[in-house]
Protein backbone atom coordinates (compact mmCIF):
# COMPACT_ATOMS: atom_id res chain seq x y z
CA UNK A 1 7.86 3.51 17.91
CA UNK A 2 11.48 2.96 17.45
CA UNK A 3 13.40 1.61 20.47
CA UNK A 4 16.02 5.09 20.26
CA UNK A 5 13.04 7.06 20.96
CA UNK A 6 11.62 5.47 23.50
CA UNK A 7 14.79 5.02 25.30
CA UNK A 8 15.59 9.07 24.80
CA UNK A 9 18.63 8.64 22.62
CA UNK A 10 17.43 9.99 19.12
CA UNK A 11 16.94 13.84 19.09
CA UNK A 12 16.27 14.22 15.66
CA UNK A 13 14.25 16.41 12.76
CA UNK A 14 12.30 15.11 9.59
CA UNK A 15 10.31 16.59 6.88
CA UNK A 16 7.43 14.52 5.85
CA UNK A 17 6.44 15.57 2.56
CA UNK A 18 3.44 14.15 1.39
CA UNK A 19 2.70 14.81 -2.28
CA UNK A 20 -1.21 14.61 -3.57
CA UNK A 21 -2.95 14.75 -6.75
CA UNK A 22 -3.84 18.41 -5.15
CA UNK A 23 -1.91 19.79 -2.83
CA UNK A 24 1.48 18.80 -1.23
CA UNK A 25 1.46 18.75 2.55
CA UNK A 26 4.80 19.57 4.57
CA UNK A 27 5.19 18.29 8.41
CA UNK A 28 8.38 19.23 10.12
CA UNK A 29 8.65 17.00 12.77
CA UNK A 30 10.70 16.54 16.10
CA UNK A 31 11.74 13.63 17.33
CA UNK A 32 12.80 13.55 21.18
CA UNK A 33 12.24 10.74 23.50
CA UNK A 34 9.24 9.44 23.46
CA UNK A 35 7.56 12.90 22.36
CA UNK A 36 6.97 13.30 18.27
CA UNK A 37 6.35 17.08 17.58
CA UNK A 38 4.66 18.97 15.09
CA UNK A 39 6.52 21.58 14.62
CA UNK A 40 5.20 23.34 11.84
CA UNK A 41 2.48 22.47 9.22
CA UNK A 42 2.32 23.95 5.63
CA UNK A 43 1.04 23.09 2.10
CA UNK A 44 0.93 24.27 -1.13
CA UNK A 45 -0.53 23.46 -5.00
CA UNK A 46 0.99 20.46 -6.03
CA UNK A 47 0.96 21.35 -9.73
CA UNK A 48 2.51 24.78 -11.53
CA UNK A 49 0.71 25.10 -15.12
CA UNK A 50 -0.99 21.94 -14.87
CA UNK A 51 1.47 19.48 -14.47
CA UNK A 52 3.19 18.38 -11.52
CA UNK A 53 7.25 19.41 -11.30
CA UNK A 54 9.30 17.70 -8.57
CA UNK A 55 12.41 19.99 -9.36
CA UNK A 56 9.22 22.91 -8.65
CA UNK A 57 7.95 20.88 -5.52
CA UNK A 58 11.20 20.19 -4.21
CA UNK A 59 11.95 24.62 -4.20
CA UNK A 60 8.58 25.14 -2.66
CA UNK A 61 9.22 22.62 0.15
CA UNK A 62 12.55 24.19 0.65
CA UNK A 63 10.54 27.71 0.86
CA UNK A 64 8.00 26.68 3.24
CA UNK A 65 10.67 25.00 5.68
CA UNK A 66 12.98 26.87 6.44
CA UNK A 67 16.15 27.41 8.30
CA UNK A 68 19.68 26.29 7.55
CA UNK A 69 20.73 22.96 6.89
CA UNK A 70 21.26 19.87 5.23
CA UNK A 71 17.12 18.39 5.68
CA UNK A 72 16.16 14.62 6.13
CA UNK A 73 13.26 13.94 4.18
CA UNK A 74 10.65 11.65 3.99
CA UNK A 75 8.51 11.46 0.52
CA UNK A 76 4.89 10.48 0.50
CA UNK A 77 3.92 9.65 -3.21
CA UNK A 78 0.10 9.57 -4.72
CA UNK A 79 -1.00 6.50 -5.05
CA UNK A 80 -1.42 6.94 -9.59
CA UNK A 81 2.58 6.90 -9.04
CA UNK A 82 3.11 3.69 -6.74
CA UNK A 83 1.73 0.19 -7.55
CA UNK A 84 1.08 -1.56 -3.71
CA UNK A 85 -0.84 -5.08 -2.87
CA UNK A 86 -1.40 -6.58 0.71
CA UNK A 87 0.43 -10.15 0.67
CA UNK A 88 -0.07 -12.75 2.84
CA UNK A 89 2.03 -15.93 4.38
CA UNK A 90 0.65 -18.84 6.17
CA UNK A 91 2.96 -20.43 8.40
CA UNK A 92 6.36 -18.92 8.03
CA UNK A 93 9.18 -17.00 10.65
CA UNK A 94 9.20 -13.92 10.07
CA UNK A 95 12.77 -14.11 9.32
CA UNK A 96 11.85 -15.63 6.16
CA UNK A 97 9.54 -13.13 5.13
CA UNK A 98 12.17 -11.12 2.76
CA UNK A 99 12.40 -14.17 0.81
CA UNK A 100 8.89 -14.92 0.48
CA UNK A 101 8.48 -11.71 -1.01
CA UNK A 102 11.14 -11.99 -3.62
CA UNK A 103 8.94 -14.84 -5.03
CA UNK A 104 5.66 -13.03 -5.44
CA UNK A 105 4.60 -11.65 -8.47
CA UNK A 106 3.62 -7.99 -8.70
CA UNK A 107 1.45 -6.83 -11.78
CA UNK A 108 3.13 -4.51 -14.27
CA UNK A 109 5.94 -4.42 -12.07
CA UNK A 110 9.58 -5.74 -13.24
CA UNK A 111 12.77 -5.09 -11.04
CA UNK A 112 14.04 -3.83 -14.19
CA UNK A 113 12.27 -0.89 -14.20
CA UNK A 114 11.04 -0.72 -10.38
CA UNK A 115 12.29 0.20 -7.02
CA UNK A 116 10.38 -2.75 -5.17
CA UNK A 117 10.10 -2.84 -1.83
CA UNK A 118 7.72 -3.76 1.18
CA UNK A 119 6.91 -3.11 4.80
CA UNK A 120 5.92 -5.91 7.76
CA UNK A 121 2.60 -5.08 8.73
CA UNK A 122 1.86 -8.24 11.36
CA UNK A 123 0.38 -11.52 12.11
CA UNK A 124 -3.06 -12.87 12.79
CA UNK A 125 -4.15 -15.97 13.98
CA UNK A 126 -6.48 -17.65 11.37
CA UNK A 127 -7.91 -20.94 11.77
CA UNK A 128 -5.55 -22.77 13.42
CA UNK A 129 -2.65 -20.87 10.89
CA UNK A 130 -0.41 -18.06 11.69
CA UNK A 131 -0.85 -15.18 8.32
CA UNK A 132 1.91 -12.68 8.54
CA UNK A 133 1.12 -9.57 6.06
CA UNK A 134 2.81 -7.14 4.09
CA UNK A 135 2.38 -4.06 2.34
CA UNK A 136 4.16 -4.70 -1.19
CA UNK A 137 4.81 -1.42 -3.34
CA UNK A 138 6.52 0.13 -6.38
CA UNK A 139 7.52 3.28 -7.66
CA UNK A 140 9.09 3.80 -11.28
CA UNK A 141 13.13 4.25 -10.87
CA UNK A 142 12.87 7.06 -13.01
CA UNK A 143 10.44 9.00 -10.56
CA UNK A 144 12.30 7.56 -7.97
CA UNK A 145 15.40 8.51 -9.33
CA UNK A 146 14.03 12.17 -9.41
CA UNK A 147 12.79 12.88 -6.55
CA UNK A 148 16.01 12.25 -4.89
CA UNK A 149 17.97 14.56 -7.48
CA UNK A 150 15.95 17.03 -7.05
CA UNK A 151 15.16 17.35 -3.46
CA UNK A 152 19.17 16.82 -2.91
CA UNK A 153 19.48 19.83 -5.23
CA UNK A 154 17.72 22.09 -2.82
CA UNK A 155 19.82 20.75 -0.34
CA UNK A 156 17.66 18.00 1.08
CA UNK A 157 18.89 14.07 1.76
CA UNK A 158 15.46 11.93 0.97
CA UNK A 159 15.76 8.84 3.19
CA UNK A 160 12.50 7.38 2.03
CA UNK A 161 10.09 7.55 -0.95
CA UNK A 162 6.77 5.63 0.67
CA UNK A 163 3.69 5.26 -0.63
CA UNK A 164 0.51 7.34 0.37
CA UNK A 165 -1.62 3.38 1.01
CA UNK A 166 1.28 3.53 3.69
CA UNK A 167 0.65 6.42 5.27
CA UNK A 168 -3.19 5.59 5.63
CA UNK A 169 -2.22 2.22 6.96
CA UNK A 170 0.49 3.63 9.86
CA UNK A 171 -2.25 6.16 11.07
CA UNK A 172 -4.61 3.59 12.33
CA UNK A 173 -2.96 2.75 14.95
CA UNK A 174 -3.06 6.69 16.46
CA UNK A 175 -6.58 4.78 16.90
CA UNK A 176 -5.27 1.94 19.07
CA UNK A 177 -7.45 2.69 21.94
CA UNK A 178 -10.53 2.37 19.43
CA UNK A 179 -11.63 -1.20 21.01
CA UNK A 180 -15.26 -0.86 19.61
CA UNK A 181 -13.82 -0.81 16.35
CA UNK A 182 -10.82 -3.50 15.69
CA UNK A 183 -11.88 -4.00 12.48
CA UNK A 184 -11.92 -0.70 10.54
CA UNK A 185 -11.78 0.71 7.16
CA UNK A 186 -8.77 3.16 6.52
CA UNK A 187 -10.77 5.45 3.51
CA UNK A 188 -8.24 8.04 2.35
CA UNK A 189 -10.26 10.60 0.14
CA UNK A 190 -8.33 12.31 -2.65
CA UNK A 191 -8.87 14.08 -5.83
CA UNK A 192 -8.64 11.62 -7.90
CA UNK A 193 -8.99 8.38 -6.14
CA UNK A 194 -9.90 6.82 -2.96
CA UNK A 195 -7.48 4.51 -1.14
CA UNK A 196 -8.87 1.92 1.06
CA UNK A 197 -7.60 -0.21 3.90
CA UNK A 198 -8.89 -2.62 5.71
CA UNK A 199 -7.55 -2.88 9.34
CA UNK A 200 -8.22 -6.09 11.19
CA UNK A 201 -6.85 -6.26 15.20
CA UNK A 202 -4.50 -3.53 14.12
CA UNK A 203 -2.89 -5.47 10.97
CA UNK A 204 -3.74 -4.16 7.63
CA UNK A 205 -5.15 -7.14 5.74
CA UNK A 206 -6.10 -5.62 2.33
CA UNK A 207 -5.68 -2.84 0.34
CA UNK A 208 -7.24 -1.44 -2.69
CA UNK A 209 -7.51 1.76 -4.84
CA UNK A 210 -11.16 2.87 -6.25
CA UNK A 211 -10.98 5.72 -9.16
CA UNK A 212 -13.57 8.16 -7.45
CA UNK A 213 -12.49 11.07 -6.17
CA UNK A 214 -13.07 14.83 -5.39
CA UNK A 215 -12.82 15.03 -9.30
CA UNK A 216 -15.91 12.81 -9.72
CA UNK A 217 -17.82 15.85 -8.71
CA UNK A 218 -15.98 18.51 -9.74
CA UNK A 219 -15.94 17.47 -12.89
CA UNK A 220 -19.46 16.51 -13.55
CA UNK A 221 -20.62 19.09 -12.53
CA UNK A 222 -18.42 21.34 -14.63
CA UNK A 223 -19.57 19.09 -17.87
CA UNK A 224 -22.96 19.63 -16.96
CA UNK A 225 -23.49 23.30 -16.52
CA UNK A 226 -22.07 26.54 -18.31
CA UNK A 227 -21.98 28.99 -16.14
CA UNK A 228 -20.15 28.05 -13.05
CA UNK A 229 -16.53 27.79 -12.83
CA UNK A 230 -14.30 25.19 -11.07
CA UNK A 231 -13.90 27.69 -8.08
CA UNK A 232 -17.36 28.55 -7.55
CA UNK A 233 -17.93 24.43 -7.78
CA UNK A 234 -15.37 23.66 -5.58
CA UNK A 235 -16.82 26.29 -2.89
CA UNK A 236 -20.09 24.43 -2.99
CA UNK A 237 -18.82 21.29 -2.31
CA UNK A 238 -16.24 22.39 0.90
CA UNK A 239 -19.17 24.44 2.37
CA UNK A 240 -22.63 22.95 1.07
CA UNK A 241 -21.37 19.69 0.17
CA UNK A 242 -24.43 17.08 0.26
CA UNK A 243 -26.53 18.28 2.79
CA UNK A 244 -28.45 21.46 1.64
CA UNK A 245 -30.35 22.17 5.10
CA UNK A 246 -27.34 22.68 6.97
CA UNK A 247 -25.99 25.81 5.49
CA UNK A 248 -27.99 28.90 4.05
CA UNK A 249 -26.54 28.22 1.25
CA UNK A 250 -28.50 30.30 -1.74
CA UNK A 251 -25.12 32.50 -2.02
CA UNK A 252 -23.11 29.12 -3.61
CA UNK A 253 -25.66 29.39 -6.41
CA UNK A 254 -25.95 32.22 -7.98
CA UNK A 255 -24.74 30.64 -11.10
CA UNK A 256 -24.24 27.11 -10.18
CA UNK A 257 -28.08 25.59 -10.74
CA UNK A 258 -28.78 24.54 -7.46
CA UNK A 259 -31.28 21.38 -8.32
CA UNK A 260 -28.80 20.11 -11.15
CA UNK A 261 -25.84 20.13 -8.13
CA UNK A 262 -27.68 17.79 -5.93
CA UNK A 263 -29.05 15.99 -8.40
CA UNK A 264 -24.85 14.92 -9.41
CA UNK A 265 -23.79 15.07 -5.77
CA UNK A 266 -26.19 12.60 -5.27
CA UNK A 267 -25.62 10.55 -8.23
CA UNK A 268 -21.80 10.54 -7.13
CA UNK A 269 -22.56 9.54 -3.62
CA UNK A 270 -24.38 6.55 -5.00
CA UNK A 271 -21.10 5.31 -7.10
CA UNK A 272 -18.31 6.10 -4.38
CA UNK A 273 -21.05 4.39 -1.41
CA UNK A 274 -21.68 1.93 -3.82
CA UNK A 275 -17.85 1.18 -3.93
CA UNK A 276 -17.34 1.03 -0.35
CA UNK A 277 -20.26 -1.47 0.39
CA UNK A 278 -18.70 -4.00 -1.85
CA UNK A 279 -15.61 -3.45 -0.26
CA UNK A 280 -17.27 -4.22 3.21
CA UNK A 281 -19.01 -7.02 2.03
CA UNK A 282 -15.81 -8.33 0.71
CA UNK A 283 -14.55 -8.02 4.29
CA UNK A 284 -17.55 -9.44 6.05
CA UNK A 285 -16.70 -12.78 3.70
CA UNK A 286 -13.67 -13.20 4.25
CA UNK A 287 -14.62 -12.55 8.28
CA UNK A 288 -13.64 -9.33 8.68
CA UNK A 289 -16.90 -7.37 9.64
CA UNK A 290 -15.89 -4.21 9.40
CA UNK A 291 -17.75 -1.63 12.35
CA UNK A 292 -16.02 1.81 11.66
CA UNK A 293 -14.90 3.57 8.76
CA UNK A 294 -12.24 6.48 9.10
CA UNK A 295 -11.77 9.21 6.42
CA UNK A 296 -8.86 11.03 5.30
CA UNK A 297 -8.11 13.83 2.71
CA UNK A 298 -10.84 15.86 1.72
CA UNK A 299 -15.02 14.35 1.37
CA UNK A 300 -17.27 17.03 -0.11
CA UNK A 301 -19.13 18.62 3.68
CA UNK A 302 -21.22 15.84 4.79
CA UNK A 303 -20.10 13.21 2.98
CA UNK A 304 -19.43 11.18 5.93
CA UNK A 305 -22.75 11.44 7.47
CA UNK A 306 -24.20 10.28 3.79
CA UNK A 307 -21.98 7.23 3.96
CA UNK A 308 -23.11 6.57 7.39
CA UNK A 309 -26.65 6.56 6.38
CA UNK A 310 -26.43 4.29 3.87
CA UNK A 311 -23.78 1.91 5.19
CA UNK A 312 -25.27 1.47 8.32
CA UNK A 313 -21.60 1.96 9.73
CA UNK A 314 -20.08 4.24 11.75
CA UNK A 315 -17.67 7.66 9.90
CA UNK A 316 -15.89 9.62 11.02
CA UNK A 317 -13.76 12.08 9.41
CA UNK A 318 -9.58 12.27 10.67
CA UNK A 319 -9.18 15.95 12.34
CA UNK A 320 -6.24 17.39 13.73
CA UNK A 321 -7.67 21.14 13.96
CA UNK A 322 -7.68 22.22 18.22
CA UNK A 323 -5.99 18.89 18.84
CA UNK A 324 -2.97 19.72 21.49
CA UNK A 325 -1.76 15.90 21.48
CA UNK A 326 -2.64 12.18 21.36
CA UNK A 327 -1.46 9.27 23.04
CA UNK A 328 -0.18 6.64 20.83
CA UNK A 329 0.55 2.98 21.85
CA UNK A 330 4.40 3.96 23.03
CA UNK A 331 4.70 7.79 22.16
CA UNK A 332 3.20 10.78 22.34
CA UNK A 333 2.41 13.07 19.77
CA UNK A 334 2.20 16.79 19.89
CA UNK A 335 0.78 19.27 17.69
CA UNK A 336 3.01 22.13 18.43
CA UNK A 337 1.46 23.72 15.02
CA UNK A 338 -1.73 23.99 13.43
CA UNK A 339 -3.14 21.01 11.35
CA UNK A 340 -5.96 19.77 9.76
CA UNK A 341 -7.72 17.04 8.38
CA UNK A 342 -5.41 17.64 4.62
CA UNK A 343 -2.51 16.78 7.20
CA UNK A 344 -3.85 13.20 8.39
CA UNK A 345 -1.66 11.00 6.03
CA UNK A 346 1.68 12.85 6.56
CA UNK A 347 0.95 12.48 10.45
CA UNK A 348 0.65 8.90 9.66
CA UNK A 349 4.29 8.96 8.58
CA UNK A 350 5.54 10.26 11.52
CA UNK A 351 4.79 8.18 13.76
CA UNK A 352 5.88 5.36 11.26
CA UNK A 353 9.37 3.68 12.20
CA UNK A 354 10.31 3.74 9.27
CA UNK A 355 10.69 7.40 9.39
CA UNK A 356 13.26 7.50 11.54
């Protein structure tokens, strides 16, 4: 945590505002010694008519936040807007490191056209070689450009545009009393992607970005059937999801066909698990046996437990619902305000030091 915080000299507010594929989530957040509050927690559609609107997103979060006042803001992006890569250096201060980066190339990316930019993420010791990493990412000027019109029209100073990989990566270590688990998989579940992390002794040592989502069902389903809507669909996954003897669930499918639903959840499963193994065995190469897998966003109800199965690794799903507070390394952070697990990647940011 920044030094002003822990040495009680910053009392300061932020909005994180951390925009999805789905929905955009909205943390206010207080900043006083080393405390981080949660002051209030809200979210809304992300797109109006189909198509997402930063001038309309940048209103809404004015709307949902409140009070008087010029507001520092920090922007989560989805990750189909940013272009990020883990990058690694054998050997070198970390004084250096700016400069290192400046040399490394960055597909489809061009200072031309991109706001380039990265964020230290630590060392490990590796065969006799010190490896500092980094989180490298991009953002379009002209979305980047944008945002900050627009959120400054509604009164609101954006002090950072970040990328949602990021926010994954900075809420792993709210897990740094996890000592069973060093090595761990940061799996942020969207709509229409899944962001992965890998997490070794607390540095994040590769990141990558797999094009299954919430939309892999939702979708296939829809394709496959004629009388269910997407809102009936979307109820079966959030409360049946893939485990049909947990919930009566006979309600969900009164005109969803009920053997045609698991038959694609299943089938869907199979990809996105499929995905995931290769990323662990990817790890386990390259010595990084990865022991625990945390989720973000929003799996389909049981999903987790479905992974677990057939992984053979341990799941869990990120939950902030009846949590009062939770000790980080240096800080504390309370949950003045009701959260839950849609919430877990804009908590990330706030206990980033960036943010401040």
């Amino acid at each position: 945590m920044d030094l002003l915080i822990k040495n009680n000299v910053i009392k300061q507010t932020r909005l994180i505002v951390d925009i999805g594929t789905y929905r955009t989530k909205v943390l206010e957040v207080r900043y006083e010694a080393k405390n981080i509050h949660i002051l209030s927690a809200k979210s809304f559609e992300s797109t109006a008519g189909g198509e997402m609107n930063f001038a309309d997103i940048a209103r809404r979060v004015r709307g949902v936040s409140g009070g008087s006042g010029q507001k520092n803001v920090v922007v989560i992006l989805p990750a189909g807007l940013t272009e990020n890569r883990v990058a690694s250096f054998k050997n070198i201060k970390e004084t250096e490191l700016c400069k290192a980066v400046e040399n490394e190339s960055f597909r489809k990316v061009s200072p031309a056209t991109h706001e380039i930019d990265y964020a230290y993420l630590g060392k490990r010791d590796e065969q006799g070689d010190t490896v500092r990493y980094c989180l490298m990412a991009a953002v379009a000027k002209s979305v980047d450009n944008e945002i900050v019109s627009e959120f400054q029209t509604c009164g609101m100073k954006v002090i950072s545009v970040v990328t949602s990989v990021y926010a994954g990566i900075n809420l792993s270590g709210l897990f740094f009393d996890d000592y069973e688990h060093p090595n761990r998989l940061m799996a942020d579940f969207g709509r229409d992607s899944m962001r992965l992390s890998a997490i070794s002794d607390g540095v994040a040592v590769y990141t990558r970005v797999i094009a299954l989502g919430r939309a892999s069902y939702e979708d296939a389903l829809f394709n496959a059937q004629d009388d269910a809507g997407r809102p009936e669909i979307s109820e079966a996954l959030e409360k049946v999801g893939c485990k049909p003897m947990l919930t009566p669930h006979s309600r969900y499918f009164e005109k969803l066909d009920e053997m045609l639903y698991f038959d694609i959840v299943k089938s869907v499963n199979t990809n996105i698990i499929g995905e995931l193994s290769r990323v662990l065995d990817l790890c386990e190469t390259n010595e990084i046996p990865i022991t625990k897998i945390y989720f973000t966003g929003r799996p389909i109800f049981g999903f987790e437990k479905a992974a677990a199965e057939n992984l053979g690794t341990e799941c869990e799903i990120v939950d902030f619902r009846g949590v009062m507070e939770k000790e980080g390394r240096d800080y504390v952070i309370c949950f003045d305000a009701e959260t839950d697990r849609e919430f877990a990647n804009a908590v990330g940011m706030a206990i980033s030091p960036y943010t401040i």
